[in-house]
Protein backbone atom coordinates (compact mmCIF):
# COMPACT_ATOMS: atom_id res chain seq x y z
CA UNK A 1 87.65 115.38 144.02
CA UNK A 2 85.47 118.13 142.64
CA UNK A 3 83.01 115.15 140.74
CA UNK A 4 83.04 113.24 143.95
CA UNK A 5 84.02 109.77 142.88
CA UNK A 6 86.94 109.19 145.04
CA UNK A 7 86.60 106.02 147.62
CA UNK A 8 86.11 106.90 150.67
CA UNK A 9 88.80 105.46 154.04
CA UNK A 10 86.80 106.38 156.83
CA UNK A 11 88.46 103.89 159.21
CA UNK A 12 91.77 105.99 159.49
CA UNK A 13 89.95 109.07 161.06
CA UNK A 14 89.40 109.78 163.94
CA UNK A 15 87.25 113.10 165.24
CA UNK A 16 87.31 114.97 168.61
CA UNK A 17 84.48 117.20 169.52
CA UNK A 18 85.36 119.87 171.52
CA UNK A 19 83.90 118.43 174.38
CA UNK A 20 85.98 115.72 174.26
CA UNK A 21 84.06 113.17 172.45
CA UNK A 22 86.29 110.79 170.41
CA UNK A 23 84.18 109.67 167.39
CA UNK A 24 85.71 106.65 164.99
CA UNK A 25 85.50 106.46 161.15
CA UNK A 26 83.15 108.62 159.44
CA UNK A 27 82.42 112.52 160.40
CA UNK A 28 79.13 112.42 159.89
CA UNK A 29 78.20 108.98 161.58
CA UNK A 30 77.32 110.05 165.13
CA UNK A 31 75.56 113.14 163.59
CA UNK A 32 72.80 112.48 161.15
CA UNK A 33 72.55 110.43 157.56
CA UNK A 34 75.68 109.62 155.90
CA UNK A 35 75.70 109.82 152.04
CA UNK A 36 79.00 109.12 150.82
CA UNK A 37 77.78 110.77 147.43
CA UNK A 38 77.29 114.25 148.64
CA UNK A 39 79.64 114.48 150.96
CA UNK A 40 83.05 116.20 149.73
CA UNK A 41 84.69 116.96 152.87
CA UNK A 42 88.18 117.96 151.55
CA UNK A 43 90.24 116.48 154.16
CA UNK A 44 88.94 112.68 154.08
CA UNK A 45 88.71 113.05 150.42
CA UNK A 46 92.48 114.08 149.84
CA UNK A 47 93.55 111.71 153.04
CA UNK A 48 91.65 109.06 151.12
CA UNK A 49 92.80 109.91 147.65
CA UNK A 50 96.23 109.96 149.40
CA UNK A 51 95.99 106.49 150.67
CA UNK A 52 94.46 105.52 146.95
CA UNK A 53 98.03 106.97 145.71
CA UNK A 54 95.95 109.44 143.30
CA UNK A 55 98.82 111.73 142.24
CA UNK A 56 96.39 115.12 143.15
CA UNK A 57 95.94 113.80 146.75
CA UNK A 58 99.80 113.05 147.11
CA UNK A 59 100.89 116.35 145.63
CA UNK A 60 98.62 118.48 147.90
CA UNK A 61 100.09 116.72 150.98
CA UNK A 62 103.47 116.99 149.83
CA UNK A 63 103.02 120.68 149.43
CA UNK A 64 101.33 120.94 152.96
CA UNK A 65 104.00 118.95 154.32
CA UNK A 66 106.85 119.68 152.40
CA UNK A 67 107.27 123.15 152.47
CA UNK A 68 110.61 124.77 151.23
């Protein structure tokens, strides 16, 4: 994650402002330029990795989830 070439699934997320808004697919989409190569935001890039089956990505979930 840290050298940023993981593949990005933006059409799983989905982002609620907290004025309600309901945004689709990427975070950035509704609020400015989106460049996939600087963008690092942890959560789509482990959700993403996850989906990707990178072993990181599934073993931070699996410790968020799987606690105990």
């Amino acid at each position: 994650m840290t050298d940023n070439r993981w593949r990005c699934h933006d059409d799983v997320l989905a982002n609620v402002d907290p004025d309600g808004v309901i945004t689709k697919d990427c975070y950035v989409k509704s609020r400015g330029e989106i460049r996939c190569a600087t963008c690092g935001f942890t959560p789509v890039a482990e959700a993403s990795g996850a989906l990707d089956l990178i072993p990181g990505s599934l073993r931070a979930g699996w410790k968020l989830f799987l606690k105990g």
